[in-house]
Protein backbone atom coordinates (compact mmCIF):
# COMPACT_ATOMS: atom_id res chain seq x y z
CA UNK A 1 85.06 190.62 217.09
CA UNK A 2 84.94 191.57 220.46
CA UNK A 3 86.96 190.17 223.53
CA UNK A 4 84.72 188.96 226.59
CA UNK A 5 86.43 188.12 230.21
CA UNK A 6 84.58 186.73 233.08
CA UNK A 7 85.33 185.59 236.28
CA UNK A 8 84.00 182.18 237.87
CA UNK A 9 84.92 179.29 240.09
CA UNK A 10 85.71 175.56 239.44
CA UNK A 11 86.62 172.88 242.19
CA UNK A 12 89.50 170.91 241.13
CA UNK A 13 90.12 167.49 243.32
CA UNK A 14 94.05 167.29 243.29
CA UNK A 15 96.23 164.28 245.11
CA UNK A 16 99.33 164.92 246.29
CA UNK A 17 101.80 163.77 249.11
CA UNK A 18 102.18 166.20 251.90
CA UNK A 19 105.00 165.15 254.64
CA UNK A 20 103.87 166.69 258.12
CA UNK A 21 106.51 167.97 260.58
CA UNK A 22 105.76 164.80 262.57
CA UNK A 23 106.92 162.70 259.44
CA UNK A 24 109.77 164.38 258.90
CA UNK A 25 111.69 164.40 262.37
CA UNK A 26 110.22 160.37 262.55
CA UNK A 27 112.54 159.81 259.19
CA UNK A 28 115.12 162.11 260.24
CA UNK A 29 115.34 159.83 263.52
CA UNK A 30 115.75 156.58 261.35
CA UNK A 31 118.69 158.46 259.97
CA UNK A 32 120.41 159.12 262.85
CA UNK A 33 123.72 156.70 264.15
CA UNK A 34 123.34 156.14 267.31
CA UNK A 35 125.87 159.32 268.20
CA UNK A 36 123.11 161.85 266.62
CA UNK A 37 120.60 160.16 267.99
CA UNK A 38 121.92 160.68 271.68
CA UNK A 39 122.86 164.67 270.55
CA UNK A 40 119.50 164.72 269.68
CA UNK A 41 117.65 163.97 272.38
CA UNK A 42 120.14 165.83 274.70
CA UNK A 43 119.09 168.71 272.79
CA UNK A 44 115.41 167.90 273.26
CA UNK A 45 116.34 167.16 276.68
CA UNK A 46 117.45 170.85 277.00
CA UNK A 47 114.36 172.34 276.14
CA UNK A 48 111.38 170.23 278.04
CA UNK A 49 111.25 170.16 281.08
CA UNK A 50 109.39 166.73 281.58
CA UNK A 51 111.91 164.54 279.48
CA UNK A 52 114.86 162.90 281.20
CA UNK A 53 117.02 161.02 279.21
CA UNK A 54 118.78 157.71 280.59
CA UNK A 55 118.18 158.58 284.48
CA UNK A 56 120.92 157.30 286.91
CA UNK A 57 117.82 156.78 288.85
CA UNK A 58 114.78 154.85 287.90
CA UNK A 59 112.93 156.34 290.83
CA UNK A 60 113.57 159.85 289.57
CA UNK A 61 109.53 159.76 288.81
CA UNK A 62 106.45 158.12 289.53
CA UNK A 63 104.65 157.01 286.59
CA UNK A 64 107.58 156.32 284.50
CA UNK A 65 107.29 155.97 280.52
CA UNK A 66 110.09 154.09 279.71
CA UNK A 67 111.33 152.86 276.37
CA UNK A 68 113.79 150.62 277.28
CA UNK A 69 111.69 147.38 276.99
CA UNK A 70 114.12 145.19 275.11
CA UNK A 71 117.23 145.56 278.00
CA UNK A 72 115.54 145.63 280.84
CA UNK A 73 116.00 142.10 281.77
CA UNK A 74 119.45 141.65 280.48
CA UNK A 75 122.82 142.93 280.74
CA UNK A 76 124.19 145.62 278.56
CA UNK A 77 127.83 144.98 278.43
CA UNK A 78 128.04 147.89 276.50
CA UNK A 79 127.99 150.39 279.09
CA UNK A 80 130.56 149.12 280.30
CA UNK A 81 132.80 149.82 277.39
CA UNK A 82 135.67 152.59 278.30
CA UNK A 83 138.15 154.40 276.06
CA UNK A 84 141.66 153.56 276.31
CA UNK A 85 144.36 155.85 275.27
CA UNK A 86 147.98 155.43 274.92
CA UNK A 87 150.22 157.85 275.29
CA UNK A 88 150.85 161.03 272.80
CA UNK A 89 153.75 161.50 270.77
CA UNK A 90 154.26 165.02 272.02
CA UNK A 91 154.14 163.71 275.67
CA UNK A 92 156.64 160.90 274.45
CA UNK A 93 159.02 163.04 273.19
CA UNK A 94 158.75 165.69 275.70
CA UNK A 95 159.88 162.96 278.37
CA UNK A 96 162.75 162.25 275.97
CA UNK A 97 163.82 165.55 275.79
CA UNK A 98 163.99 166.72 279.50
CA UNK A 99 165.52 163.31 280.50
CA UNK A 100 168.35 163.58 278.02
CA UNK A 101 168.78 167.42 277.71
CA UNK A 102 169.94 170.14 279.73
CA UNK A 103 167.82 173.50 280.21
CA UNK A 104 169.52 175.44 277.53
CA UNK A 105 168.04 177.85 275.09
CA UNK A 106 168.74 174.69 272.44
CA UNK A 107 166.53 172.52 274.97
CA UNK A 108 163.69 175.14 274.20
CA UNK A 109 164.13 174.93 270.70
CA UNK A 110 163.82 171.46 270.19
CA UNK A 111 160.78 171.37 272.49
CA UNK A 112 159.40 174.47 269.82
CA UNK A 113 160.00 171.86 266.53
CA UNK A 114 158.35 169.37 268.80
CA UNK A 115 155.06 171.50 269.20
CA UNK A 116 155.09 171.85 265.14
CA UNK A 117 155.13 167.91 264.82
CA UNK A 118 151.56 166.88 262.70
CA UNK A 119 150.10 163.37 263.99
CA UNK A 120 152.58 161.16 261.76
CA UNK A 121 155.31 162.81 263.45
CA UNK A 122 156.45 165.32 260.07
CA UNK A 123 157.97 168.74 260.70
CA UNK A 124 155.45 170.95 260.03
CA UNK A 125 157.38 174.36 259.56
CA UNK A 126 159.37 175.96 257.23
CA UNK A 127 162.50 176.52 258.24
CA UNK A 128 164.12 178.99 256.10
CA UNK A 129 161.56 181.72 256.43
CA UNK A 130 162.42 181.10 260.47
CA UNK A 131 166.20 181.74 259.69
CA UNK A 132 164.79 184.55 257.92
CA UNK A 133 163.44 186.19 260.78
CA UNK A 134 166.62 186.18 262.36
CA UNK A 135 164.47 184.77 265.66
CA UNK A 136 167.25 181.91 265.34
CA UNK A 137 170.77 181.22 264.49
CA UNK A 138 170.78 178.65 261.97
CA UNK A 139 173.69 176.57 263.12
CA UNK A 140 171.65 176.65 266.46
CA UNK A 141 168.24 175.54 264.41
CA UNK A 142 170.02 172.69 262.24
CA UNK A 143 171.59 171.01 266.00
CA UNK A 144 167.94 171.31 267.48
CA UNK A 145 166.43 169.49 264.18
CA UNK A 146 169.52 167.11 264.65
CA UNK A 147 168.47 166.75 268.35
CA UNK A 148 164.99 165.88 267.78
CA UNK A 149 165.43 163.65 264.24
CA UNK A 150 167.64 161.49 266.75
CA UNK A 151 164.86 161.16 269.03
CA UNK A 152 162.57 157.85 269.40
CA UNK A 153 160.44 157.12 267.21
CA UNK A 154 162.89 156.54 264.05
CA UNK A 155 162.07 158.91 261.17
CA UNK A 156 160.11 161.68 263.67
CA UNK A 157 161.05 165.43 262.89
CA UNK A 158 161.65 164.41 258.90
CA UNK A 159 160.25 167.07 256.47
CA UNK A 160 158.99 164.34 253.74
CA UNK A 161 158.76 160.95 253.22
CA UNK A 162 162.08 160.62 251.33
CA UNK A 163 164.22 162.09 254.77
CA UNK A 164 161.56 160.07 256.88
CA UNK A 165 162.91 156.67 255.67
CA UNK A 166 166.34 158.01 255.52
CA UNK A 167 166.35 158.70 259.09
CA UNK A 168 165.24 155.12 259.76
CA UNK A 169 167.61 153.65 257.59
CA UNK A 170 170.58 155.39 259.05
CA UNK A 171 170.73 154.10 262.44
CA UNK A 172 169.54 150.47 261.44
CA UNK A 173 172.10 147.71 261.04
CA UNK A 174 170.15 145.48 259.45
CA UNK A 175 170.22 147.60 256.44
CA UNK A 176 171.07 146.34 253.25
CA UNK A 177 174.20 148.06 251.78
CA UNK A 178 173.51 150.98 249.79
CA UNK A 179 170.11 151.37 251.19
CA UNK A 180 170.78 155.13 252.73
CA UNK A 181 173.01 156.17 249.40
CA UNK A 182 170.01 155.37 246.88
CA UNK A 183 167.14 156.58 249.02
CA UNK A 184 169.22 160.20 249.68
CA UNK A 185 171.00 160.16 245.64
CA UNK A 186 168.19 158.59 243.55
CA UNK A 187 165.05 158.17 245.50
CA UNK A 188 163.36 159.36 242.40
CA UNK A 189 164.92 156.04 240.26
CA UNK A 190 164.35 153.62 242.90
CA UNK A 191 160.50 154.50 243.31
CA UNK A 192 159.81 154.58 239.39
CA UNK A 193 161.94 151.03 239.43
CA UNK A 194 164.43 152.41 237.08
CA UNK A 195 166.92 150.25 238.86
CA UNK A 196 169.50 148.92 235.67
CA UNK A 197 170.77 152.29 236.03
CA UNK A 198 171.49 151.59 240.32
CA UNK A 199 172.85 148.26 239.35
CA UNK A 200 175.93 150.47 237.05
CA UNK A 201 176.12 153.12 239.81
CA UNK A 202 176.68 150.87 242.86
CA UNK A 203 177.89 147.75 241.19
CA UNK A 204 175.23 145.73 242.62
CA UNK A 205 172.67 143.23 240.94
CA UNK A 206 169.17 143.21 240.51
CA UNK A 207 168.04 141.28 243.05
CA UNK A 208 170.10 143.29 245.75
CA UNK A 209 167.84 145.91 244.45
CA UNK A 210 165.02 143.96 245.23
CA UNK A 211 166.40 143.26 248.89
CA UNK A 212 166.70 146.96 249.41
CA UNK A 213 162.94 147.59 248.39
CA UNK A 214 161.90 144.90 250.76
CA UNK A 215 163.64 146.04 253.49
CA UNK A 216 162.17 149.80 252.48
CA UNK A 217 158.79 148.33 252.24
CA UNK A 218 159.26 147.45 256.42
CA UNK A 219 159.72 151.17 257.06
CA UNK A 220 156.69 153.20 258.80
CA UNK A 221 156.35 156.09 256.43
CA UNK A 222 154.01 157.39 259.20
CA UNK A 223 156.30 156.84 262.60
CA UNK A 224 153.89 159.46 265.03
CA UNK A 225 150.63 157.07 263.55
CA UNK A 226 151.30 154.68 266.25
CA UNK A 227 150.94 157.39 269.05
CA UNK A 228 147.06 158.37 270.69
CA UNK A 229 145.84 161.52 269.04
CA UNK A 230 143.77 163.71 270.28
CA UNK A 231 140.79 161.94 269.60
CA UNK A 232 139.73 158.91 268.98
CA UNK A 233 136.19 157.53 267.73
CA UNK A 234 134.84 154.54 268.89
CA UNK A 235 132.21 152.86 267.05
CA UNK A 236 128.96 152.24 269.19
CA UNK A 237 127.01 149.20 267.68
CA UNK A 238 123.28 149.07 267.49
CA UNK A 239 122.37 145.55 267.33
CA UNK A 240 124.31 142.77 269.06
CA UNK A 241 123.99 139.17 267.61
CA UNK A 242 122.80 136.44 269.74
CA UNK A 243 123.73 133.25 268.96
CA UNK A 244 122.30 130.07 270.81
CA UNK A 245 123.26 126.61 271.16
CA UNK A 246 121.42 125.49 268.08
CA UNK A 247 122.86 127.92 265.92
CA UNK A 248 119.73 130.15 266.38
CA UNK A 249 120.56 133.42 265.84
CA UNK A 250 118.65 136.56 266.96
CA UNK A 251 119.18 140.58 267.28
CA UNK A 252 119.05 142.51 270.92
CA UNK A 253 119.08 146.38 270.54
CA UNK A 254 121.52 148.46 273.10
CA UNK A 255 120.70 151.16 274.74
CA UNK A 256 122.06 153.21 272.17
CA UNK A 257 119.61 151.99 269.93
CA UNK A 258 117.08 152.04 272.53
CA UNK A 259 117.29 154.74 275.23
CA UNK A 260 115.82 155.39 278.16
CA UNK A 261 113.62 158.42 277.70
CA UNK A 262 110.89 159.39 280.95
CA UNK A 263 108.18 161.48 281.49
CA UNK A 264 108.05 163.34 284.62
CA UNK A 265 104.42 163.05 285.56
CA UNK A 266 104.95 164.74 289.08
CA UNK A 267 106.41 167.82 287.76
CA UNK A 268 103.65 168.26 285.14
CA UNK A 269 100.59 167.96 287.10
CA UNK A 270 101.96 170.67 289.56
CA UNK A 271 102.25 172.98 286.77
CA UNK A 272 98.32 172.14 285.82
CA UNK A 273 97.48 173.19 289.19
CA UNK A 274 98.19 176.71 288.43
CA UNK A 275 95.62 179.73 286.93
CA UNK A 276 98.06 180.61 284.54
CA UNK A 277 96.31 179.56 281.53
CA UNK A 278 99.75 180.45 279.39
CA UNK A 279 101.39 177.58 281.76
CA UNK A 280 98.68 175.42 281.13
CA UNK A 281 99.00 175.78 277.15
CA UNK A 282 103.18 175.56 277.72
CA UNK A 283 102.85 172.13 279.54
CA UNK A 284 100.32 171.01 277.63
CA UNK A 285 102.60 171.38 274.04
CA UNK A 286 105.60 169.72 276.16
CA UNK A 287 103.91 166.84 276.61
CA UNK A 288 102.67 166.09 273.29
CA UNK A 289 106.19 166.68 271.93
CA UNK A 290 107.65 163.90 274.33
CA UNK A 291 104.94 161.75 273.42
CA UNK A 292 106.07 162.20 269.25
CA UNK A 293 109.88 161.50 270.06
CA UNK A 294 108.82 158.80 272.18
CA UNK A 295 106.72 157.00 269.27
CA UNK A 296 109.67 157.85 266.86
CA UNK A 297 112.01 156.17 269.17
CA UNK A 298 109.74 152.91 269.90
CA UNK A 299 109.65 153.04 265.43
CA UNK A 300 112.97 154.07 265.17
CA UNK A 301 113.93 150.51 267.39
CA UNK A 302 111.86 148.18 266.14
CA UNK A 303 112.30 148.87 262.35
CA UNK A 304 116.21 148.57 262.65
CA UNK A 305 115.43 145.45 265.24
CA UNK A 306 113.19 144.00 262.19
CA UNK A 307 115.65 144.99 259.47
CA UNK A 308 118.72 143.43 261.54
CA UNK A 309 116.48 140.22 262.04
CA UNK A 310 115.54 139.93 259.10
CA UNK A 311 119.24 140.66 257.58
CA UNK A 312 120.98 137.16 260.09
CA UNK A 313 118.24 135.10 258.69
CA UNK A 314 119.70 135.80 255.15
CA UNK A 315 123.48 135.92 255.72
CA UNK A 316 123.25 133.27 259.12
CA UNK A 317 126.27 131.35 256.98
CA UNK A 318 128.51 134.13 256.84
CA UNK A 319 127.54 135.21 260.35
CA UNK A 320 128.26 131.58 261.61
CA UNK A 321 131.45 131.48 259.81
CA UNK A 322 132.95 134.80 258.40
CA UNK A 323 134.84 132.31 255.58
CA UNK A 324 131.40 131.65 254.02
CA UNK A 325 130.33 133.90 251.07
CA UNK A 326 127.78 136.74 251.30
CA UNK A 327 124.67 136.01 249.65
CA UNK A 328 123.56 138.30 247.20
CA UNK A 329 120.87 140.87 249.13
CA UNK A 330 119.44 143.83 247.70
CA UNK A 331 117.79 146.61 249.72
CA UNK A 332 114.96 145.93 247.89
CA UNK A 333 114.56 141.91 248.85
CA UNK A 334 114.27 143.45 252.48
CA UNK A 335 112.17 146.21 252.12
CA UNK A 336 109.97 143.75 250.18
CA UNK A 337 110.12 140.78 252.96
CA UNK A 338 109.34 143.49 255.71
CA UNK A 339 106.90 145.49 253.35
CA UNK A 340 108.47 148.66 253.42
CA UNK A 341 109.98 150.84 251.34
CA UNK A 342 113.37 150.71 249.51
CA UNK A 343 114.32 154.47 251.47
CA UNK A 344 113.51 153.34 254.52
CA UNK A 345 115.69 150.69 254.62
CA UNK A 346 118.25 152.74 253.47
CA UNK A 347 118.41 155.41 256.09
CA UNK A 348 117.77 151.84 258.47
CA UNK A 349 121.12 150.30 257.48
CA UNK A 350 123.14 153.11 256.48
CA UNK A 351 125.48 153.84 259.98
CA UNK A 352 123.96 151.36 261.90
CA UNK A 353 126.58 148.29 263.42
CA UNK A 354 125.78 144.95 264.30
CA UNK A 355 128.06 143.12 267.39
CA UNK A 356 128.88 140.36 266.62
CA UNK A 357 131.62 137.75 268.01
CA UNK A 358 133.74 138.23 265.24
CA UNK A 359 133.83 141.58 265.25
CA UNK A 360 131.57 144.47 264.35
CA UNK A 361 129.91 145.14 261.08
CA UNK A 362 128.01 148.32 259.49
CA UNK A 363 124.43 146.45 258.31
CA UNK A 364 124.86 147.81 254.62
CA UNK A 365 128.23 145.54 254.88
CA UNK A 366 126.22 142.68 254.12
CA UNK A 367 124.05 143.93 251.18
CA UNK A 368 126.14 142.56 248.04
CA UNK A 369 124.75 142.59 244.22
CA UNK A 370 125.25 139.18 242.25
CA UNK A 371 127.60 140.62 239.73
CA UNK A 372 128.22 137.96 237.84
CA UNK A 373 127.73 134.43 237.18
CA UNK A 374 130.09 131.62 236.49
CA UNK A 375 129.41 128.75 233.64
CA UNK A 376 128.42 126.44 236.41
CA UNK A 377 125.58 128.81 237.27
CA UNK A 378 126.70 129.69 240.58
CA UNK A 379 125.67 133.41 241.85
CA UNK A 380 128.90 135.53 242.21
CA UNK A 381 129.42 138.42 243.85
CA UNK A 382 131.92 141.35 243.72
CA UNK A 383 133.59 140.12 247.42
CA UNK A 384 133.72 136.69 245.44
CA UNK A 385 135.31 137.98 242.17
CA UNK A 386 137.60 139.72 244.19
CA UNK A 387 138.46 136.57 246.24
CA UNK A 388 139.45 134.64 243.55
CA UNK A 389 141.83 137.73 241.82
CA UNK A 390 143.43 137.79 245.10
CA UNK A 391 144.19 134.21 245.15
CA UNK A 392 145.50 134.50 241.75
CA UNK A 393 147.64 136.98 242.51
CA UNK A 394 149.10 135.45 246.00
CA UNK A 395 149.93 132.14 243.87
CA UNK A 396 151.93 133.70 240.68
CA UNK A 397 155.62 133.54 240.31
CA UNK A 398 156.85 136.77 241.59
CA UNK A 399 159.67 136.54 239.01
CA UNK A 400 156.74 136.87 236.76
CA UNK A 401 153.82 138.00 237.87
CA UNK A 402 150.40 138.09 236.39
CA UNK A 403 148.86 140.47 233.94
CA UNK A 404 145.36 141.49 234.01
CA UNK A 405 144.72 139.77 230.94
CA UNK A 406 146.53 136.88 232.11
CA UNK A 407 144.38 136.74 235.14
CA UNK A 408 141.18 137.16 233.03
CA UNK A 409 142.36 133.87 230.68
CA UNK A 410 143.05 132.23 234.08
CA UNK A 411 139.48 132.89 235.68
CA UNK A 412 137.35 131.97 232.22
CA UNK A 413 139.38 128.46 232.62
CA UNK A 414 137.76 128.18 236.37
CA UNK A 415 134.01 129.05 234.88
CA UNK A 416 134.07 132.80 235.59
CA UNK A 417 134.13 135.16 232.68
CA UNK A 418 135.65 138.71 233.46
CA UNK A 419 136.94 140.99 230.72
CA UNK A 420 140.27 142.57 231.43
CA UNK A 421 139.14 145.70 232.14
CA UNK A 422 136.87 144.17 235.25
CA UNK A 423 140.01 143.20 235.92
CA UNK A 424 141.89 145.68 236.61
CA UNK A 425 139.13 147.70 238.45
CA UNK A 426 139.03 144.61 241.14
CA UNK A 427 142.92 144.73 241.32
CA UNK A 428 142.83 147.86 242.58
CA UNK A 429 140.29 148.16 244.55
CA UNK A 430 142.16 145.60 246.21
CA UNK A 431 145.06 147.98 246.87
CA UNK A 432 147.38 145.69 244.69
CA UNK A 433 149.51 147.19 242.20
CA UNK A 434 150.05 146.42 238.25
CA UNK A 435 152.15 143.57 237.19
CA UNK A 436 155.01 145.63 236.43
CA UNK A 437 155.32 146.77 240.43
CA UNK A 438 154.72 143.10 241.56
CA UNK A 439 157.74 142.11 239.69
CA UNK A 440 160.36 141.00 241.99
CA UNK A 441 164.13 140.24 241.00
């Protein structure tokens, strides 16, 4: 038996889906918020010469390409949006400190536990390895901790959330009696609600237990929060609703959404004027890649102007009146109404905002699955489920407050069935604790 190899050819016809650079930064674009999008085409801006992005002047060029078709005849009130900032809690404190302290080398130190504050206004240092180092006395160190826990805002300078609402408490007379002595002797008891034990210790009853965690529940376990960081993020919304007289309601794209991008036509045909062939070639190439971002910004627009359209005409109830229910939407039912696909109008909604009068929304807000239904046959969603625990919960006896299974029995008399389990994954994705931390005194 012998073994015979031989070479040939055969022509194979293969199909396959090849994504060409072009496709790829046009999808990337749909992906971008509006904050990208601008870093983008800064970026881009950077390295062609013939793009200008949002021109103060619109006479910057002759033969201007602009993109900006949907705002040029109205206002964008958006641009006139400006940050705000408050005041910081180190500036705060540092006015505190030189109006109510001499220059003294304790002065300094409190102004040195005042640069180790973090943004909720907690000592972030360890003291004893600073004693340690002999850098400080540590009589001198406690009075400077002492000077700056008595500062404004109550509880700033604490080391942990325990000496935090301690501080608070201390100079408060509207403090319940006791208050200070449990949270600094049996802070551990009083948060686990081991309280019949506090009741022998103090001689007090149960429901002057209950007062105290009341009055605890007031306190801002985060006192520096209420201060300006260092930076704040604004949210920049794509769409803004329109709403007519009629109740018509209709999408207009800011300039976020749509920027101004321009060609400078001038400045390119004096660089065709040249021999240089290599010029040529280089201005040539420049222009081609303003001409792709400018068709991925004109798709960009009007697919997240369609998708935002086509998004009011399904939840117009809710968007006339926030108290209405969502109607159930799946990416899907869009992507099919707009024939696109499912992806796209993913990367469309996903960081995108809508403007509206009450308030601002991210567009995947208002894609909800029907996740159940109740006996009557009415479509329920997880927003609606979650309505009705809430109300259940809001309405029980405090004295004795519902369990999940209670709440379960309660809903299947209204028409909705929801095993106890469901239940309790609503509950606390509502932020609302278990029966047994409800329970009041």
């Amino acid at each position: 038996m012998t073994l015979q190899q031989g070479l040939g050819q055969q022509q194979n016809q293969i199909q396959k889906l090849a994504m060409t650079q072009r496709m790829q930064q046009s999808i990337r674009m749909l992906k971008f918020s509006s904050d990208e999008l601008q870093n983008f085409l800064k970026q881009q801006e950077l390295e062609n010469p013939f793009m200008v992005i949002n021109p103060r002047n619109s006479n910057a060029s002759s033969n201007v390409v602009s993109v900006s078709k949907a705002a040029n005849n109205e206002t964008d009130w958006t641009e006139f949006a400006t940050s705000k900032q408050s005041r910081s809690l180190f500036d705060y404190l540092l006015d505190q400190v030189h109006l109510t302290m001499r220059k003294t080398p304790l002065r300094g130190w409190v102004i040195f536990l005042v640069n180790h504050l973090d943004s909720n206004g907690y000592l972030d240092l360890d003291l004893e390895t600073l004693v340690k180092s002999e850098l400080i006395d540590k009589v001198m160190l406690i009075d400077a901790l002492t000077l700056l826990q008595n500062l404004d805002p109550p509880g700033v300078g604490a080391r942990n959330l325990q000496e935090c609402l301690i501080l608070q408490t201390r100079n408060d007379d509207f403090a319940p009696k006791h208050t200070e002595e449990i949270l600094q002797n049996d802070f551990s008891d009083f948060i686990d609600r081991h309280w019949k034990a506090l009741t022998q210790k103090y001689e007090i009853t149960l429901t002057q237990v209950q007062d105290i965690l009341d009055y605890v529940q007031t306190l801002s376990p985060t006192p520096g929060s209420e201060y300006s960081q260092d930076e704040i993020g604004y949210i920049q919304p794509d769409l803004v609703l329109k709403e007519a007289a009629d109740d018509k309601l209709d999408v207009k794209a800011t300039k976020q959404t749509l920027p101004k991008v321009v060609f400078r036509e001038n400045y390119f045909n004096e660089m065709l004027k040249t021999n240089d062939p290599q010029v040529k070639k280089y201005a040539e190439d420049k222009k081609k890649e303003f001409a792709e971002i400018y068709r991925d910004i004109e798709q960009r627009g009007s697919t997240l102007l369609r998708g935002g359209r086509e998004i009011i005409k399904r939840q117009k109830n809710f968007l006339l009146d926030p108290k209405q229910a969502l109607v159930p939407l799946l990416l899907r039912d869009v992507a099919n109404s707009l024939q696109l696909h499912e992806s796209t109008i993913s990367r469309t909604v996903n960081g995108k905002y809508l403007q509206t009068k009450h308030g601002v929304y991210e567009l995947k807000y208002f894609f909800t699955q029907a996740v159940n239904y109740s006996t009557e046959g009415a479509v329920l969603t997880a927003s609606d489920v979650k309505a009705r625990i809430k109300a259940a919960i809001m309405a029980e006896n405090k004295l004795k407050p519902l369990s999940d299974q209670k709440i379960s029995q309660l809903l299947a008399k209204e028409g909705l069935e929801l095993s106890r389990r469901t239940v309790a994954k609503y509950r606390e994705q509502l932020n609302i604790p278990s029966s047994s931390k409800r329970k009041k005194y």
